[in-house]
Protein backbone atom coordinates (compact mmCIF):
# COMPACT_ATOMS: atom_id res chain seq x y z
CA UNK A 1 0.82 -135.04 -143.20
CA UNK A 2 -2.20 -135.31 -140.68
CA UNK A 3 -5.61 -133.95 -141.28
CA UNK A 4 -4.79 -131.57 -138.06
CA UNK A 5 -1.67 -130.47 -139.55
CA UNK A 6 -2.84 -130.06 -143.31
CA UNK A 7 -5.95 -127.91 -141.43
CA UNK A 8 -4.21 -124.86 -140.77
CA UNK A 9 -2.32 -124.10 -144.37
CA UNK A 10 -5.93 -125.00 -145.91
CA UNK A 11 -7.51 -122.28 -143.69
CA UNK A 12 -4.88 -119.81 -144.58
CA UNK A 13 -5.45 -120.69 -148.02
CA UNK A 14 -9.13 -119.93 -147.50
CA UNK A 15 -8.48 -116.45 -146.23
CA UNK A 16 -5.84 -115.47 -148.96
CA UNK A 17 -8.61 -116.78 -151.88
CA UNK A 18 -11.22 -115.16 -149.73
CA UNK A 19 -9.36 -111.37 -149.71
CA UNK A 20 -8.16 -111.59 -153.39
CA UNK A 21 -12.33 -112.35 -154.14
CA UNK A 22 -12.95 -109.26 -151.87
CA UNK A 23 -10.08 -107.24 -153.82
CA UNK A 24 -10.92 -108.24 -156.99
CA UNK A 25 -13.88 -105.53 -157.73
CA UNK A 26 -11.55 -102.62 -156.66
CA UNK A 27 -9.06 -104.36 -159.11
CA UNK A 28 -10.79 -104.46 -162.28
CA UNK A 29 -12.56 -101.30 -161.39
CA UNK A 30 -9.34 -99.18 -160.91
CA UNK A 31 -7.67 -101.05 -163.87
CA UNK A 32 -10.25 -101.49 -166.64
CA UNK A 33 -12.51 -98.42 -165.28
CA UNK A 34 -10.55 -95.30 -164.24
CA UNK A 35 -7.49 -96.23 -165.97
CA UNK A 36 -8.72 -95.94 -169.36
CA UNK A 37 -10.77 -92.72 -168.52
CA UNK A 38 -8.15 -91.42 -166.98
CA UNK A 39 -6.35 -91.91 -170.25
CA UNK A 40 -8.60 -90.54 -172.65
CA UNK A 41 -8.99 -87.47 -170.23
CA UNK A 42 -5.50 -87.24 -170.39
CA UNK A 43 -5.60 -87.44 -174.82
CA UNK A 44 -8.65 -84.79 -174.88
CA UNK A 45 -11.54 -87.44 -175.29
CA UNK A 46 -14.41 -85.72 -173.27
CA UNK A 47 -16.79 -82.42 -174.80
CA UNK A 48 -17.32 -79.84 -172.66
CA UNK A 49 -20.36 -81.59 -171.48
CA UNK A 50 -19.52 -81.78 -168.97
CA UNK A 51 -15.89 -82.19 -168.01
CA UNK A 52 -15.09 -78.70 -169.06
CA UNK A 53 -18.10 -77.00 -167.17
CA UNK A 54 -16.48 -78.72 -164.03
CA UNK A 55 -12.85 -77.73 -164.70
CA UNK A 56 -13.61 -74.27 -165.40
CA UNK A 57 -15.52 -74.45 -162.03
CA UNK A 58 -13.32 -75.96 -160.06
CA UNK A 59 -10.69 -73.65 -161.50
CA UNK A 60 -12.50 -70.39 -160.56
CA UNK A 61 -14.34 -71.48 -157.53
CA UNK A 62 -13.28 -69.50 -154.19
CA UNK A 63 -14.26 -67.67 -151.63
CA UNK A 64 -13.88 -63.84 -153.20
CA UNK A 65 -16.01 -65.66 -156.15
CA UNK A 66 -17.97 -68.56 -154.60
CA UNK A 67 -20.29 -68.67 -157.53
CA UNK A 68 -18.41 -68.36 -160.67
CA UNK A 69 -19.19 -67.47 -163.94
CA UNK A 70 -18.57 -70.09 -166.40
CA UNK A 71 -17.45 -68.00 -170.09
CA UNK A 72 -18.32 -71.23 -171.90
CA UNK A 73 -21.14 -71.89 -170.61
CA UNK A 74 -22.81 -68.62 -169.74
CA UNK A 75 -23.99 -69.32 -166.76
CA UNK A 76 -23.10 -69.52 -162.77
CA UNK A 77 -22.00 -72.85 -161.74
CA UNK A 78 -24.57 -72.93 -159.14
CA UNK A 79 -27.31 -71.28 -161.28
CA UNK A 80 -27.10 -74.35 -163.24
CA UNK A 81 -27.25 -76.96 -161.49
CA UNK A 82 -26.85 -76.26 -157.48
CA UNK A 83 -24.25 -78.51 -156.47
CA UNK A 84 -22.10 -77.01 -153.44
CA UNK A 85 -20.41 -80.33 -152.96
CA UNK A 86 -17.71 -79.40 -155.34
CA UNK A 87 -16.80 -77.08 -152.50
CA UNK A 88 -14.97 -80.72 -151.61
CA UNK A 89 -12.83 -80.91 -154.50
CA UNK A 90 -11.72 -77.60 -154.06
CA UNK A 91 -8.71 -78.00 -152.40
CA UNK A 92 -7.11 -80.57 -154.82
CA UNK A 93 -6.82 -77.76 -157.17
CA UNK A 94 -3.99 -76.22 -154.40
CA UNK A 95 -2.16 -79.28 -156.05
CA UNK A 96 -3.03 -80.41 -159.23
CA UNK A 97 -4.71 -78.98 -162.24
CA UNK A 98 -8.24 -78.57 -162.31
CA UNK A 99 -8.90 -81.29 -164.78
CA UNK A 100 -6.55 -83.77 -162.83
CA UNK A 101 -8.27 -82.53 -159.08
CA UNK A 102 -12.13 -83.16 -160.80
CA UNK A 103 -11.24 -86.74 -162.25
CA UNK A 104 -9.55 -87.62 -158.79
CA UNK A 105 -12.46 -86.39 -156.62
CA UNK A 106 -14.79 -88.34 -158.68
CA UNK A 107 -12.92 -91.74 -158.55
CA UNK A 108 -12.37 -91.18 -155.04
CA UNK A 109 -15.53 -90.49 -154.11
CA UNK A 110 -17.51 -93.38 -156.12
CA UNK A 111 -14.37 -96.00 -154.25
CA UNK A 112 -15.12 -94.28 -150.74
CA UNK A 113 -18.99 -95.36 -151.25
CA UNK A 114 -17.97 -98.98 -150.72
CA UNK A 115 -16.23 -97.84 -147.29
CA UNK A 116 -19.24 -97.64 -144.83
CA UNK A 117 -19.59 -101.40 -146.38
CA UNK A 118 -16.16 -102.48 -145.54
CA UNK A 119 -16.65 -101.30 -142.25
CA UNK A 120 -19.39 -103.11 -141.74
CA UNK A 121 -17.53 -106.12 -142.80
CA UNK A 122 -14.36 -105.30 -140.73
CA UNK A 123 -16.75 -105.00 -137.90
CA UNK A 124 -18.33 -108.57 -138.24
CA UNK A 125 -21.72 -107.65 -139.46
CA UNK A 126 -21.38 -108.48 -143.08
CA UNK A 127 -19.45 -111.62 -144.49
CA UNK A 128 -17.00 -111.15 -146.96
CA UNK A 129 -19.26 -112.75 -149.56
CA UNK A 130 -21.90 -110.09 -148.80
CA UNK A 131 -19.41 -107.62 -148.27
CA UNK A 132 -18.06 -108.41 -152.21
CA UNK A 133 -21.60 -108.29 -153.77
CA UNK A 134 -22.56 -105.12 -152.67
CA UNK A 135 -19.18 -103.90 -153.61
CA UNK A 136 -19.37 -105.41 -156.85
CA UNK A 137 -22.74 -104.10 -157.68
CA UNK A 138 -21.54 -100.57 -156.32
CA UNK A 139 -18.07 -100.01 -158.72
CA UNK A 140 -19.41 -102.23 -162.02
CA UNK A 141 -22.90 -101.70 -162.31
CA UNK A 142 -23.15 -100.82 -166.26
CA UNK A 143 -24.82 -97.38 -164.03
CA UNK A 144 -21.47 -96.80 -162.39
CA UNK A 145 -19.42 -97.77 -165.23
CA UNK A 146 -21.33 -95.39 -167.64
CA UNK A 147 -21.14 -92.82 -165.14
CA UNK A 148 -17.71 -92.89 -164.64
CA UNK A 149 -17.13 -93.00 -168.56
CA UNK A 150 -19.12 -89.62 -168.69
CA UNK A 151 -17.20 -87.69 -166.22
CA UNK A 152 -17.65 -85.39 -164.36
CA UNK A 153 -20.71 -84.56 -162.32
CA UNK A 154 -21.74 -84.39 -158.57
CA UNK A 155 -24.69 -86.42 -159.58
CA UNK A 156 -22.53 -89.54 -159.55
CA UNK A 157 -20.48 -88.52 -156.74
CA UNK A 158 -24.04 -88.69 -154.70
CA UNK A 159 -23.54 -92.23 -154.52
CA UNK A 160 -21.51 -92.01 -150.82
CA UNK A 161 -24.12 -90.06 -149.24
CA UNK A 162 -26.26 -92.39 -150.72
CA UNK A 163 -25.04 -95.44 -149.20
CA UNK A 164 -24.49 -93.41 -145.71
CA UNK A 165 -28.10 -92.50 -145.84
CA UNK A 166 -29.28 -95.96 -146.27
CA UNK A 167 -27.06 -97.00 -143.31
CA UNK A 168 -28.05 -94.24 -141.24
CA UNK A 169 -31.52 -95.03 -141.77
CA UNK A 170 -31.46 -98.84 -140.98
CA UNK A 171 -29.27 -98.46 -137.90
CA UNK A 172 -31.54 -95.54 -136.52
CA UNK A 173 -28.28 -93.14 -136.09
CA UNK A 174 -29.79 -89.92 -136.56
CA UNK A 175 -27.24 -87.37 -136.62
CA UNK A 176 -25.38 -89.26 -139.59
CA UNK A 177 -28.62 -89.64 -141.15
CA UNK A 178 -29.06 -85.74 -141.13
CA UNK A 179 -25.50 -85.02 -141.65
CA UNK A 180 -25.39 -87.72 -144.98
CA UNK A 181 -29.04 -86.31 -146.10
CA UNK A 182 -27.43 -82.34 -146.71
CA UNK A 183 -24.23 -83.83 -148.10
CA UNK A 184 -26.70 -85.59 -150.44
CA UNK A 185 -28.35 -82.51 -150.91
CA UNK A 186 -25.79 -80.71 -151.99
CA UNK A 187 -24.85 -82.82 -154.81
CA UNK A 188 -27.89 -81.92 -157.25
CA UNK A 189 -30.97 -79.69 -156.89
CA UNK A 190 -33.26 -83.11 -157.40
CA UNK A 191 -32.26 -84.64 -154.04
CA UNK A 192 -34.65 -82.22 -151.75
CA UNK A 193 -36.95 -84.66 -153.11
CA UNK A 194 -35.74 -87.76 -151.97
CA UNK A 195 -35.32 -85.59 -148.33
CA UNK A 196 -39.78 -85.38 -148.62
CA UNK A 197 -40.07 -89.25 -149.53
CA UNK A 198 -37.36 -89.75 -146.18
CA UNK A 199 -39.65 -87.87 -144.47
CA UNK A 200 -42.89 -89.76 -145.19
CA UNK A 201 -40.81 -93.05 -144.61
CA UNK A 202 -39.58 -92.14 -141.22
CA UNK A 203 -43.34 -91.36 -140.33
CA UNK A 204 -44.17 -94.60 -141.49
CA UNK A 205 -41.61 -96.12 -139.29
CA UNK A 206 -42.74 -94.23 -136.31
CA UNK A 207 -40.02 -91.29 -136.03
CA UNK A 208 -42.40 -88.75 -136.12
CA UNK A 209 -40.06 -85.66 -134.80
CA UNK A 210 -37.43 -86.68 -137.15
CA UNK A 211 -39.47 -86.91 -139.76
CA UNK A 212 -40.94 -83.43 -139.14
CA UNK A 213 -37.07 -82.34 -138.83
CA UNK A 214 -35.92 -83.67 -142.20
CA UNK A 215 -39.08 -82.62 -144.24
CA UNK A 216 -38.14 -78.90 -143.17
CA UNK A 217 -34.92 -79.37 -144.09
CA UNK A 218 -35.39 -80.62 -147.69
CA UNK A 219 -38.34 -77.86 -147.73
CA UNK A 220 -36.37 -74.82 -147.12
CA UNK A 221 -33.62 -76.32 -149.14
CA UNK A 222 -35.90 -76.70 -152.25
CA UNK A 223 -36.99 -72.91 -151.29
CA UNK A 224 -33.87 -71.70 -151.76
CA UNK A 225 -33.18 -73.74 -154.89
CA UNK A 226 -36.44 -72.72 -156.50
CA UNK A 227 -37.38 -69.35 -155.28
CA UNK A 228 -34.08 -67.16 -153.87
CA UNK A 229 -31.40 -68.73 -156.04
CA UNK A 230 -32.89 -67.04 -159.18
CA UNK A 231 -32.12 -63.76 -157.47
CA UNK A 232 -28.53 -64.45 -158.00
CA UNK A 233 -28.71 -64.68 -161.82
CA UNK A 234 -30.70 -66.54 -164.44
CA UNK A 235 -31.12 -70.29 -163.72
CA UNK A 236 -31.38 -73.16 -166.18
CA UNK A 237 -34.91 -74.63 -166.20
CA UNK A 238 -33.69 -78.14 -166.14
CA UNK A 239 -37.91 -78.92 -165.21
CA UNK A 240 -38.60 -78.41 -169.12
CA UNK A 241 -36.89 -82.00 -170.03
CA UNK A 242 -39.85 -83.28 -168.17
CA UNK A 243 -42.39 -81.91 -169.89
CA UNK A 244 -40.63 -82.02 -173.52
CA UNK A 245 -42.95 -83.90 -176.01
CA UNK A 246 -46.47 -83.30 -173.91
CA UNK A 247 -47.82 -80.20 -176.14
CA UNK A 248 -47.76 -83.23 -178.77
CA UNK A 249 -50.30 -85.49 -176.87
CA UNK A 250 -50.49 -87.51 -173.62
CA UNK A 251 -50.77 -90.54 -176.12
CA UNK A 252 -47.05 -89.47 -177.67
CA UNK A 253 -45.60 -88.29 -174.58
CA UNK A 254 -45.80 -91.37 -172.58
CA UNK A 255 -44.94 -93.51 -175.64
CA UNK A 256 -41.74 -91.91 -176.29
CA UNK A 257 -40.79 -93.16 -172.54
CA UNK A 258 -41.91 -96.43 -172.70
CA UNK A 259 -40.08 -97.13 -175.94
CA UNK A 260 -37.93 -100.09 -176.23
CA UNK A 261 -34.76 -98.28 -175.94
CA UNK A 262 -35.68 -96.72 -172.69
CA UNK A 263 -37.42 -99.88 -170.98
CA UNK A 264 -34.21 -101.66 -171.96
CA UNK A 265 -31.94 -99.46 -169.92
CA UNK A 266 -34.46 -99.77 -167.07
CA UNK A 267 -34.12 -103.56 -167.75
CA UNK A 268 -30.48 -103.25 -167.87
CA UNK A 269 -30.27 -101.87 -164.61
CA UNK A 270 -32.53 -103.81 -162.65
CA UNK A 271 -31.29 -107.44 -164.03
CA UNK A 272 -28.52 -107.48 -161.92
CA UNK A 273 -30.56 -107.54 -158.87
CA UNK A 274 -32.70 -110.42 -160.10
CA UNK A 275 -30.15 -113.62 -158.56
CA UNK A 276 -30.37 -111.67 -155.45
CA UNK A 277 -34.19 -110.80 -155.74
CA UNK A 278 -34.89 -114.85 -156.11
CA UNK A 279 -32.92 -115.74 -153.74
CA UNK A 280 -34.18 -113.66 -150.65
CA UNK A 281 -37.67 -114.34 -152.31
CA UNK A 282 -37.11 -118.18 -151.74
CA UNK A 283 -35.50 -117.42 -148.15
CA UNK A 284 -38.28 -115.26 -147.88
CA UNK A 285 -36.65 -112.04 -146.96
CA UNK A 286 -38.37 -108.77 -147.79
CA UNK A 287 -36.39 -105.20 -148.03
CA UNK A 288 -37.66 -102.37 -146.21
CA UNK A 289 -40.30 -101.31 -148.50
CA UNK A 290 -39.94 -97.92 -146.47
CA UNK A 291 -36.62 -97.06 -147.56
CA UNK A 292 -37.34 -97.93 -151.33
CA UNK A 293 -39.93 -95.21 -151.18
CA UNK A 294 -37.04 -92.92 -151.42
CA UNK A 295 -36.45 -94.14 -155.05
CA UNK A 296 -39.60 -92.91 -156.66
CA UNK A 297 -38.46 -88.99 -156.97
CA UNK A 298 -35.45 -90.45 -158.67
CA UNK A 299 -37.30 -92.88 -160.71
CA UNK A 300 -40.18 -90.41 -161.75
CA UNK A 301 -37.35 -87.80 -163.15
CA UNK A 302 -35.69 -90.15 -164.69
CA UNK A 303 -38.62 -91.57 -166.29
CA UNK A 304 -40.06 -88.07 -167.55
CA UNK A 305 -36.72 -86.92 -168.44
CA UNK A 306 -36.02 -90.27 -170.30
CA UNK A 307 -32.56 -89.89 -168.11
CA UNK A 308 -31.22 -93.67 -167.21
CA UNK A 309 -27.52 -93.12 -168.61
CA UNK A 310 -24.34 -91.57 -168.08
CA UNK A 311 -24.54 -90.23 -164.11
CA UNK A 312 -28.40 -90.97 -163.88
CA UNK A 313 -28.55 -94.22 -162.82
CA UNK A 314 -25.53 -94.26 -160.01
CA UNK A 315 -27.82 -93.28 -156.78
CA UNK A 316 -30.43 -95.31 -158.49
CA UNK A 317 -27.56 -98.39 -157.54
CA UNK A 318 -26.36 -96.64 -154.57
CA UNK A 319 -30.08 -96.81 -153.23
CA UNK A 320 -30.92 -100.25 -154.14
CA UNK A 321 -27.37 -101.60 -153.10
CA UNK A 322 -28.09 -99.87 -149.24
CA UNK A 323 -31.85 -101.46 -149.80
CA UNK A 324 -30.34 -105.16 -149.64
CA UNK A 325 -28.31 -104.56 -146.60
CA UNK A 326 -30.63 -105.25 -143.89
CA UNK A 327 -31.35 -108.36 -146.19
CA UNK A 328 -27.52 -109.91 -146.00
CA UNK A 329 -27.21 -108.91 -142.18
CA UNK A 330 -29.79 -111.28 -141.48
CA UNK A 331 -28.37 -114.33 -143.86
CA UNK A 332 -25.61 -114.48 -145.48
CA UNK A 333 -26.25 -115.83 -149.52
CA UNK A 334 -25.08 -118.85 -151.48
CA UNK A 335 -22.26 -118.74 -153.51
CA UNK A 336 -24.54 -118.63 -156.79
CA UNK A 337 -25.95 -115.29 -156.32
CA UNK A 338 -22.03 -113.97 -156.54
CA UNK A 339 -21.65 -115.97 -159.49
CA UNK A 340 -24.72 -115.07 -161.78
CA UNK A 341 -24.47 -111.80 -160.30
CA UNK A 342 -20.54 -111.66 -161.85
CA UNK A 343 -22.24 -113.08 -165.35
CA UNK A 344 -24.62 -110.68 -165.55
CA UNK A 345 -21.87 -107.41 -165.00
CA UNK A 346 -19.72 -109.02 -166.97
CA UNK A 347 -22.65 -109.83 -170.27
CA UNK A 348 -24.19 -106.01 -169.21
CA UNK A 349 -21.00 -103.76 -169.51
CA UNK A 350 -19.70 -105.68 -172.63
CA UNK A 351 -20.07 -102.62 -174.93
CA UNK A 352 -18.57 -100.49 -171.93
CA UNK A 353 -16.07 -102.99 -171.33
CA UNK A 354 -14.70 -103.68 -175.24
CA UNK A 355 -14.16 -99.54 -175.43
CA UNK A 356 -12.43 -99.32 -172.16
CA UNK A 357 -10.07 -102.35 -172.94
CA UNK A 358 -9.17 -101.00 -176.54
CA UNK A 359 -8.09 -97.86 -174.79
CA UNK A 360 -5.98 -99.84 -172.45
CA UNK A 361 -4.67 -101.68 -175.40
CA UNK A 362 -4.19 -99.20 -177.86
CA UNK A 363 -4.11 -96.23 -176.86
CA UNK A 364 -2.00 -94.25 -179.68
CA UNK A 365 -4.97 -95.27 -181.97
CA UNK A 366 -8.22 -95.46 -179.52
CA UNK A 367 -10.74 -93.61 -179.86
CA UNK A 368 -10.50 -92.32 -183.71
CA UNK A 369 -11.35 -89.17 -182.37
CA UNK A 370 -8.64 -88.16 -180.14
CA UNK A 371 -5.87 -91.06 -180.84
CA UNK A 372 -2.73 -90.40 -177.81
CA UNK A 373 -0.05 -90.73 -181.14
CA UNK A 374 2.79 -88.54 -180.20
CA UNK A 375 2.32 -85.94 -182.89
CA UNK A 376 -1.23 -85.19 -182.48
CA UNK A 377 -0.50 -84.73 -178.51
CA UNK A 378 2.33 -82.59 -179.59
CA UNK A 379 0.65 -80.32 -181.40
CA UNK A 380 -2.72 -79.83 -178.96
CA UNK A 381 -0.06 -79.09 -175.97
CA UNK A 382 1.99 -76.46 -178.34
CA UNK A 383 -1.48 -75.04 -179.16
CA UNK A 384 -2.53 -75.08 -175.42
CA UNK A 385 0.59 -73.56 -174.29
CA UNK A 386 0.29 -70.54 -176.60
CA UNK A 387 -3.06 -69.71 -175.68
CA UNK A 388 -2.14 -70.36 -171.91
CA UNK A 389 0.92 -67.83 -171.88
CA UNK A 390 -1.73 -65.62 -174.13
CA UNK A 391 -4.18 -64.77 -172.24
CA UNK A 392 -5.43 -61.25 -173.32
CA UNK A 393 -8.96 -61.30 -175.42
CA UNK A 394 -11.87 -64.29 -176.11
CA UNK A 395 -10.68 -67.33 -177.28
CA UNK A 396 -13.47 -69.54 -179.12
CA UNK A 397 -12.03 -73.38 -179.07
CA UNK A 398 -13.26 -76.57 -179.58
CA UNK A 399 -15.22 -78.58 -176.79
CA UNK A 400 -12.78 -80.57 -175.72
CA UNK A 401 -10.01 -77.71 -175.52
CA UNK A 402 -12.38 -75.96 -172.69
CA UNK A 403 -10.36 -78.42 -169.98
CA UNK A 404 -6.55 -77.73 -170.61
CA UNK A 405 -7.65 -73.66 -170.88
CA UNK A 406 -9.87 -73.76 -168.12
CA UNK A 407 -7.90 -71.43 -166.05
CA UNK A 408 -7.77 -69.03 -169.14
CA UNK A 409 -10.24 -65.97 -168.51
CA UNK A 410 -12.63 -65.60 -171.59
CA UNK A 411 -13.04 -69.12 -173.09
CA UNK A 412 -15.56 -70.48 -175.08
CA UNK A 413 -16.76 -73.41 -176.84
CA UNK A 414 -17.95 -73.84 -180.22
CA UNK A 415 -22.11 -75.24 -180.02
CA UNK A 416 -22.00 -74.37 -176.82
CA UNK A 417 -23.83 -70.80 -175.34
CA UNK A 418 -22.61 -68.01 -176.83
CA UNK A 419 -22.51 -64.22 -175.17
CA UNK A 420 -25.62 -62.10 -176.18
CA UNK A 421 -25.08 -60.84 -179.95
CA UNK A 422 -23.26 -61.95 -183.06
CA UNK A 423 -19.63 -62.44 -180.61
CA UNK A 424 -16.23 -61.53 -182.35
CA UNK A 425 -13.26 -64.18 -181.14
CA UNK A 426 -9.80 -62.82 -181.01
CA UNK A 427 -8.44 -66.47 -180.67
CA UNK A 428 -9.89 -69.57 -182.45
CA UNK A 429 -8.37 -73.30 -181.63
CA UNK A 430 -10.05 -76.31 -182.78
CA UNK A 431 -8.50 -79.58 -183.95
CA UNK A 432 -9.09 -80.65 -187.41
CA UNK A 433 -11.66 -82.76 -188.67
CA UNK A 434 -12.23 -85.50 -187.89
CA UNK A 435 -10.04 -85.41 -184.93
CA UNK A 436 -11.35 -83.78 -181.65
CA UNK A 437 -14.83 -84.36 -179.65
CA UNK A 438 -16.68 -80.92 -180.42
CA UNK A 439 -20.51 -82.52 -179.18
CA UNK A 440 -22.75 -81.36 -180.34
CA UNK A 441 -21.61 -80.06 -183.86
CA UNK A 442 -20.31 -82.04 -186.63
CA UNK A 443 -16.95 -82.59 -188.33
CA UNK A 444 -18.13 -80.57 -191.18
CA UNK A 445 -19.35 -77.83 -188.98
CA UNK A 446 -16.03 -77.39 -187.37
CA UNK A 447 -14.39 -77.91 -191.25
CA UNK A 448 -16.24 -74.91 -192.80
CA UNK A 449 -15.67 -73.27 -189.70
CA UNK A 450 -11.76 -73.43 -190.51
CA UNK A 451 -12.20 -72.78 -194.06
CA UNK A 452 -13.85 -69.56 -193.32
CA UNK A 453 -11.19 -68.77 -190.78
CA UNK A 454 -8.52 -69.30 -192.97
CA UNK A 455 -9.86 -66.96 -195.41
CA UNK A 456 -10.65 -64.10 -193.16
CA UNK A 457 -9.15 -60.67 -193.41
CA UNK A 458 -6.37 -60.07 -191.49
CA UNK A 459 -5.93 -63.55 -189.74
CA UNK A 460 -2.51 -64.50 -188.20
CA UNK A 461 -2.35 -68.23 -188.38
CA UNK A 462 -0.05 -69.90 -185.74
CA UNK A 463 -0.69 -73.06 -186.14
CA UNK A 464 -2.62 -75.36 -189.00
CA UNK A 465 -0.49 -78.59 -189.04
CA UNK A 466 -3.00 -80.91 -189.71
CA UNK A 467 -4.02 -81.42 -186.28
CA UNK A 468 -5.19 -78.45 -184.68
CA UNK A 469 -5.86 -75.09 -186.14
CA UNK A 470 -5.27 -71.91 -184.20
CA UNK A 471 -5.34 -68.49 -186.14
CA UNK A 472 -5.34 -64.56 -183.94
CA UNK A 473 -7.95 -62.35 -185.54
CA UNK A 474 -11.62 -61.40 -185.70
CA UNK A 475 -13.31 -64.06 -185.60
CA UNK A 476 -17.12 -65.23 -185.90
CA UNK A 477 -18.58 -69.26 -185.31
CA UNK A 478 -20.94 -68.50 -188.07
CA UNK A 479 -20.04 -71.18 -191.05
């Protein structure tokens, strides 16, 4: 064969290698990411914190009630945290259960992130090995990964607006910019902030009347947050995390967040930029140092709050992946940067990784704690199904019973808030030591809890199989 004829089946080989390396991040994301925490979803893994305060949202929210109560956690959804964007999800609940229509708004919205990059690609602006950084950095950051594995909340699904900011902002399109900036808005109360540091960095940059536009903006929205929204109902002061520790010392305080463990999950999260960092440092590239200002709100709460895991660090990722955009439109970067970079996701999410792959490999046994073995499963769906088709008076369950019951009026969780008083139950359901994830009590909280149960006056037991017990009565969650 001739080098002109052996030229064409080697570029076609080029392109096929070059789309499976784009594909592969979406692969091993979908497969060893939201597969397995799909799973355990579907076996009752996940507390209350916070899957079941987003169920039992999702499955109240509407328009004759856009602000439900939440029984279980005594509170208003949005007088918790303020976080309209679930409005978005809203509709999946039209067709699947409100469990099913959180977990598949979250997934979906944490894969559309990578989109506006793929466009870019599709467009000619970014290479594919650019394009499969960013992407890679986006879906298995140990941030993204941990934040997935701690589903759900609107604080990781701020990672699209994120990334349409970013663009927005380096591209000078102004109406997305605006648009993405209240979308990002109305994923947590915190992001008005990161609307004042845009502000100050389109100053810098010379936009003065947009500036002036989107400081308003993030103004009025942080007025409402902080000074009408109480009007509606008691809020949560989430500002106290901030300050917990100072009455102790300034000495104390600050050593508490620079502690090893917390420095290490900074460390953690920053490492994977470093191949990249050296790289445009020896090319001598330099980010837009006015865009990263929009990182220090995040930062400085998640500093004083000692918050890098579970949903905290995804926009942290988002941000920084957008920051490195302008970067890889102006060069495209060696093939070494894409392979330390895979290393170091691979070496970072090995504790992440070795629970998500024992899931995947055996399931009817992983986690301890709610094991998918056909009789256990059995028993939790009889249980759910008689309080689901029972639905007159409170029902006090365990944490991770809050999801399947969500659309059950007068739920509660055991450790979680509690109506004003000493509360009677008519309905108790927990599973059975050690079985079941009731954070943030213990096994032999939830044992004596039983024992008393059993031994109250007048209780009708239904079911106490060895998996779950659920007893009709008058019931208190005092041991």
């Amino acid at each position: 064969m001739t080098p002109t004829e052996a030229e064409p089946g080697a570029g076609r080989a080029r392109r096929v290698a070059g789309a499976l390396g784009l594909a592969l991040p979406f692969i091993v994301w979908g497969v060893l990411v939201v597969a397995p925490i799909w799973l355990q979803s579907a076996h009752g893994c996940f507390s209350h914190y916070d899957l079941g305060i987003y169920t039992q949202a999702l499955a109240r929210l509407s328009l004759d009630d856009p602000n439900p109560w939440l029984s279980a956690r005594q509170i208003r959804i949005f007088n918790d945290h303020f976080d309209p964007v679930l409005w978005l999800a809203r509709p999946l609940v039209e067709v699947m259960s409100p469990m099913w229509a959180a977990l598949v708004a979250e997934a979906f919205l944490v894969l559309l992130s990578t989109a506006p990059l793929l466009w870019l690609h599709v467009r000619g602006r970014l290479d594919r090995v650019s394009t499969a950084l960013l992407c890679m950095l986006l879906l298995l950051s140990p941030s993204t990964v941990d934040a997935v594995m701690f589903p759900v909340h609107p604080t990781t699904w701020s990672m699209l607006p994120f990334i349409l900011l970013g663009l927005a902002f380096h591209f000078r399109k102004h109406a997305l910019l605006v648009a993405s900036l209240v979308l990002l808005f109305a994923c947590k109360e915190e992001f008005p902030y990161v609307g004042i540091m845009l502000a100050v960095a389109l100053w810098l940059r010379g936009d003065r009347r947009l500036a002036m536009g989107v400081a308003l903006l993030a103004v009025a929205w942080l007025a409402f947050v902080i000074g009408v929204r109480p009007r509606f109902g008691p809020v949560v002061d989430y500002g106290e995390r901030l300050k917990r520790g100072l009455q102790e010392g300034l000495g104390p305080f600050l050593a508490e967040r620079f502690a090893p463990r917390q420095l290490s999950r900074v460390g953690t999260l920053l490492l994977l930029f470093l191949p990249f960092g050296i790289w445009a440092w020896r090319e001598r590239l330099k980010p837009d140092w006015k865009w990263l200002l929009v990182l220090l709100p995040m930062l400085g709460i998640r500093f004083l709050g000692m918050a890098w895991r579970h949903q905290y660090g995804a926009p942290v990722i988002a941000a920084l992946v957008v920051a490195m955009v302008p970067l890889l439109l102006a060069r495209r970067p060696p093939a070494w940067v894409l392979v330390l970079t895979s290393v170091l996701l691979i070496t970072t999410n090995e504790s992440n990784l070795k629970q998500l792959v024992r899931t995947l490999a055996s399931p009817s046994t992983y986690p301890s704690m709610c094991p998918g073995n056909e009789a256990r499963l059995a028993s939790v769906e009889r249980a759910v199904q008689f309080l689901s088709t029972h639905r007159e008076g409170r029902a006090l369950l365990g944490g991770n019973l809050v999801t399947p019951l969500a659309s059950r009026d007068e739920v509660y969780a055991v450790g979680s808030p509690q109506p004003e008083g000493r509360p009677v139950y008519d309905w108790v359901l927990v599973e059975v030591p050690p079985l079941g994830n009731i954070q943030p009590m213990t096994p032999e909280h939830i044992a004596a809890l039983i024992a008393r149960w059993r031994a109250t006056e007048g209780a009708e037991i239904v079911i106490d199989d060895g998996h779950v017990f659920l007893a009709r009565g008058r019931f208190t969650d005092m041991p």
